[in-house]
Protein backbone atom coordinates (compact mmCIF):
# COMPACT_ATOMS: atom_id res chain seq x y z
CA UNK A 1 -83.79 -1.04 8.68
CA UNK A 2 -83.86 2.72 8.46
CA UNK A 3 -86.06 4.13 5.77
CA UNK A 4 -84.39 6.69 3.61
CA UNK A 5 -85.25 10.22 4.12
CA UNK A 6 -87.23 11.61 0.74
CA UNK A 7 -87.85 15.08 2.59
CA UNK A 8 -87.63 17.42 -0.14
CA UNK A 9 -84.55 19.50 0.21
CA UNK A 10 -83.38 23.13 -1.15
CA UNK A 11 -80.64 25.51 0.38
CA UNK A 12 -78.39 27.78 -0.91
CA UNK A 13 -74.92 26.54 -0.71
CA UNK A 14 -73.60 29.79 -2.28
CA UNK A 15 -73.99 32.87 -4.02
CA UNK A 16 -71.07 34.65 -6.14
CA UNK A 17 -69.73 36.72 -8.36
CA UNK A 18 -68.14 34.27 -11.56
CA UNK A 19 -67.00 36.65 -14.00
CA UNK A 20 -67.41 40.69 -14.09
CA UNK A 21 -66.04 42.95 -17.24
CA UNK A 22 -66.11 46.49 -18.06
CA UNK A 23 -65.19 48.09 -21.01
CA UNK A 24 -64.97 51.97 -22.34
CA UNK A 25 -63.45 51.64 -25.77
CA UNK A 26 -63.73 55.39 -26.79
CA UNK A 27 -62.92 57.05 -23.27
CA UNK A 28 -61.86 59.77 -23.01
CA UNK A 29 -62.89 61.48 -26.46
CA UNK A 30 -66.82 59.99 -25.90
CA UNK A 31 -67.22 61.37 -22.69
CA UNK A 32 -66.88 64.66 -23.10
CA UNK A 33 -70.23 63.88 -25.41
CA UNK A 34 -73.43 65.79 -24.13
CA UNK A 35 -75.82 63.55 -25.70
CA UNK A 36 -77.67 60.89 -23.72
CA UNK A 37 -76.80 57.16 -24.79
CA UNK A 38 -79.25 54.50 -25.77
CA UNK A 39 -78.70 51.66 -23.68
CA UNK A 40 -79.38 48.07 -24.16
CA UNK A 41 -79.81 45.29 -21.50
CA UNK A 42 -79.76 41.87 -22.67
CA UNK A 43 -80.23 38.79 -19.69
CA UNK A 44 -79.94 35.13 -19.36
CA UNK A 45 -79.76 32.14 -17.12
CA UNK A 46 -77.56 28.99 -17.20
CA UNK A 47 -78.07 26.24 -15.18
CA UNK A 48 -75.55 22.79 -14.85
CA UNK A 49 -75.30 20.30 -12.48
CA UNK A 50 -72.01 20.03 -10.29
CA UNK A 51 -72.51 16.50 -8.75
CA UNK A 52 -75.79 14.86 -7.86
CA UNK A 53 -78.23 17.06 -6.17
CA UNK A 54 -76.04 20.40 -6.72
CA UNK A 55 -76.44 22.93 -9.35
CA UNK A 56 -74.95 26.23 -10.29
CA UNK A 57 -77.61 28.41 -11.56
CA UNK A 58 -75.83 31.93 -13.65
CA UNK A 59 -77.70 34.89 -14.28
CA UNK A 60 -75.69 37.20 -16.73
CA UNK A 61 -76.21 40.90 -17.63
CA UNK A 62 -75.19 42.52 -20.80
CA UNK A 63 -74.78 46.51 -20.39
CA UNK A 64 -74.18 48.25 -23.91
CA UNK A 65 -74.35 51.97 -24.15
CA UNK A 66 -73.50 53.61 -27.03
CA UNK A 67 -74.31 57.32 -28.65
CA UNK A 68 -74.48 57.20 -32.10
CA UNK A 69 -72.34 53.80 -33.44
CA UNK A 70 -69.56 54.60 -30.56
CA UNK A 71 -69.66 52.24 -27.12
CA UNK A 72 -69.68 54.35 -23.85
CA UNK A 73 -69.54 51.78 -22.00
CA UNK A 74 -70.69 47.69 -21.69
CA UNK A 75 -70.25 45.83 -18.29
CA UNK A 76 -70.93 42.09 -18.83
CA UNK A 77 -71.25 40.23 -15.26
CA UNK A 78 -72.55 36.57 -14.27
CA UNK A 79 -73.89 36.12 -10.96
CA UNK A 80 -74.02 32.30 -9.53
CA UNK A 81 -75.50 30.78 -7.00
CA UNK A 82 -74.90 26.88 -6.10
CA UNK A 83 -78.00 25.08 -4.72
CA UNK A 84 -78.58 21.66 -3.47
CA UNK A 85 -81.91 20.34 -4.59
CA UNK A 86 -83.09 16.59 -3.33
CA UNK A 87 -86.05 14.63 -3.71
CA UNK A 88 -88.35 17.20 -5.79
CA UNK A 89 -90.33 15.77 -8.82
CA UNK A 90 -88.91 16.12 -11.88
CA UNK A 91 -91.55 18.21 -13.41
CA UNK A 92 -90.68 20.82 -10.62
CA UNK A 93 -87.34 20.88 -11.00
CA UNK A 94 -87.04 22.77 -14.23
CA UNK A 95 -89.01 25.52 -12.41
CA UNK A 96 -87.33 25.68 -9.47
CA UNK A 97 -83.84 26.23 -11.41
CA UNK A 98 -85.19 28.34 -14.17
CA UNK A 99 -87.60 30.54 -11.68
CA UNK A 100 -86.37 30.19 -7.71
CA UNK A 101 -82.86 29.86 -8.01
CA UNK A 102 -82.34 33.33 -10.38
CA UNK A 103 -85.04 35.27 -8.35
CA UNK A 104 -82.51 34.64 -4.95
CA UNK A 105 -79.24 35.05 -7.77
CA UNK A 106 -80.59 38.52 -9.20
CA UNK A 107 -80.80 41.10 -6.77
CA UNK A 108 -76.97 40.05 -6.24
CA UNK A 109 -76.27 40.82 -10.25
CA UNK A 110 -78.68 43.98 -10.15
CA UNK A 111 -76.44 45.32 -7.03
CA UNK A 112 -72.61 44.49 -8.50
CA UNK A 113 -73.59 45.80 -12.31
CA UNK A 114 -74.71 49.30 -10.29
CA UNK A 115 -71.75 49.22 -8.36
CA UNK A 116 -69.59 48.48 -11.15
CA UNK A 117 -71.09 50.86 -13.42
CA UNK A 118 -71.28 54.06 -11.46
CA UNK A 119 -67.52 53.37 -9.80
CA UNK A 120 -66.51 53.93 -13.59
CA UNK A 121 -67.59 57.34 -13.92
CA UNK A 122 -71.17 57.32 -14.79
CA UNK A 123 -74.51 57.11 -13.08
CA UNK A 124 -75.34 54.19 -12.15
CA UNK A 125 -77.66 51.46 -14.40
CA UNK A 126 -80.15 49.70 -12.25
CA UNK A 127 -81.55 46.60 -13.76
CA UNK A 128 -85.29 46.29 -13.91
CA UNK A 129 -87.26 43.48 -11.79
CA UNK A 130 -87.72 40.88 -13.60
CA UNK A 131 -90.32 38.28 -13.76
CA UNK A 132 -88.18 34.96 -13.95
CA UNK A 133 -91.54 32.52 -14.18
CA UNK A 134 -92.56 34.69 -17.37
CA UNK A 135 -89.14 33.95 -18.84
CA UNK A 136 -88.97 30.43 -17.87
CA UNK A 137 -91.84 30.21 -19.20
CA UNK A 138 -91.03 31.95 -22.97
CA UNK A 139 -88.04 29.71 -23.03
CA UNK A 140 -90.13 26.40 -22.65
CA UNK A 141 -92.42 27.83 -25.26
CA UNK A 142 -89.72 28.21 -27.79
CA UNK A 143 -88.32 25.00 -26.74
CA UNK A 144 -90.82 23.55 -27.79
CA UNK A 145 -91.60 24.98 -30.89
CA UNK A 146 -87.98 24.61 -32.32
CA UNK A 147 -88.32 21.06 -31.46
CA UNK A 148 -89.04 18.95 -34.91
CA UNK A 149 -92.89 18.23 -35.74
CA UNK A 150 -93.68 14.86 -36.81
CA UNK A 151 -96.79 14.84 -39.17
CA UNK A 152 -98.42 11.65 -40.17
């Protein structure tokens, strides 16, 4: 009898653009503004399972400019990737979804929220690297300290 293969296994099955928005609320009145907008950038990651050994990992960027109160401009877009991971330990597989699987996702997000940004109109926004093992690693943190504390 054949022995089952435990090789570890990890491949990309896909990477994709899931959902891309852009809005300019006040156009045209705010751009003929000279002032230079503040501009917020707020990130995340999602990961769920499909079917056994698949997951969809999401990385989604928040653009908000505004000047003053007024929105210039906000582009929200969610970049996936599906990935088939097999026979890893279970302690590595949080890592390899929350650190691996948005580092090969986010230069695909950083690209379309440029693209989409500067074929409105305006210069484009390039997202800054970012250092996914430092944020998986500030999530687990906080994980753990919302989690309740039993004192005896």
């Amino acid at each position: 009898m054949a022995e089952a293969n435990l090789e570890p296994v990890f491949q990309i099955q896909r990477v994709y653009l899931k959902d891309v928005s852009l809005e300019q609320p006040n156009s045209p009145e705010i751009l003929m503004q000279q002032e230079q907008p503040s501009v917020d950038i707020q990130l995340g990651v999602e990961t769920k399972p499909v079917v056994e050994g698949i997951f969809e990992v999401t990385v989604t960027a928040t653009v908000h400019t505004k000047i003053q109160d007024k929105t210039v401009f906000m582009v929200e877009a969610k970049q996936a990737g599906i990935f088939e991971v097999r026979n890893i330990d279970p302690e590595q597989l949080g890592s390899i979804l929350g650190i691996a699987c948005p580092q090969i996702v986010y230069p695909y997000l950083r690209g379309n929220v440029a693209d989409m940004i500067q074929r409105a109109g305006f210069p484009p926004v390039h997202l800054a690297e970012i250092n996914f093992q430092a944020m998986y690693q500030q999530q687990a943190e906080d994980a753990s300290q919302a989690a309740p504390q039993i004192i005896v």
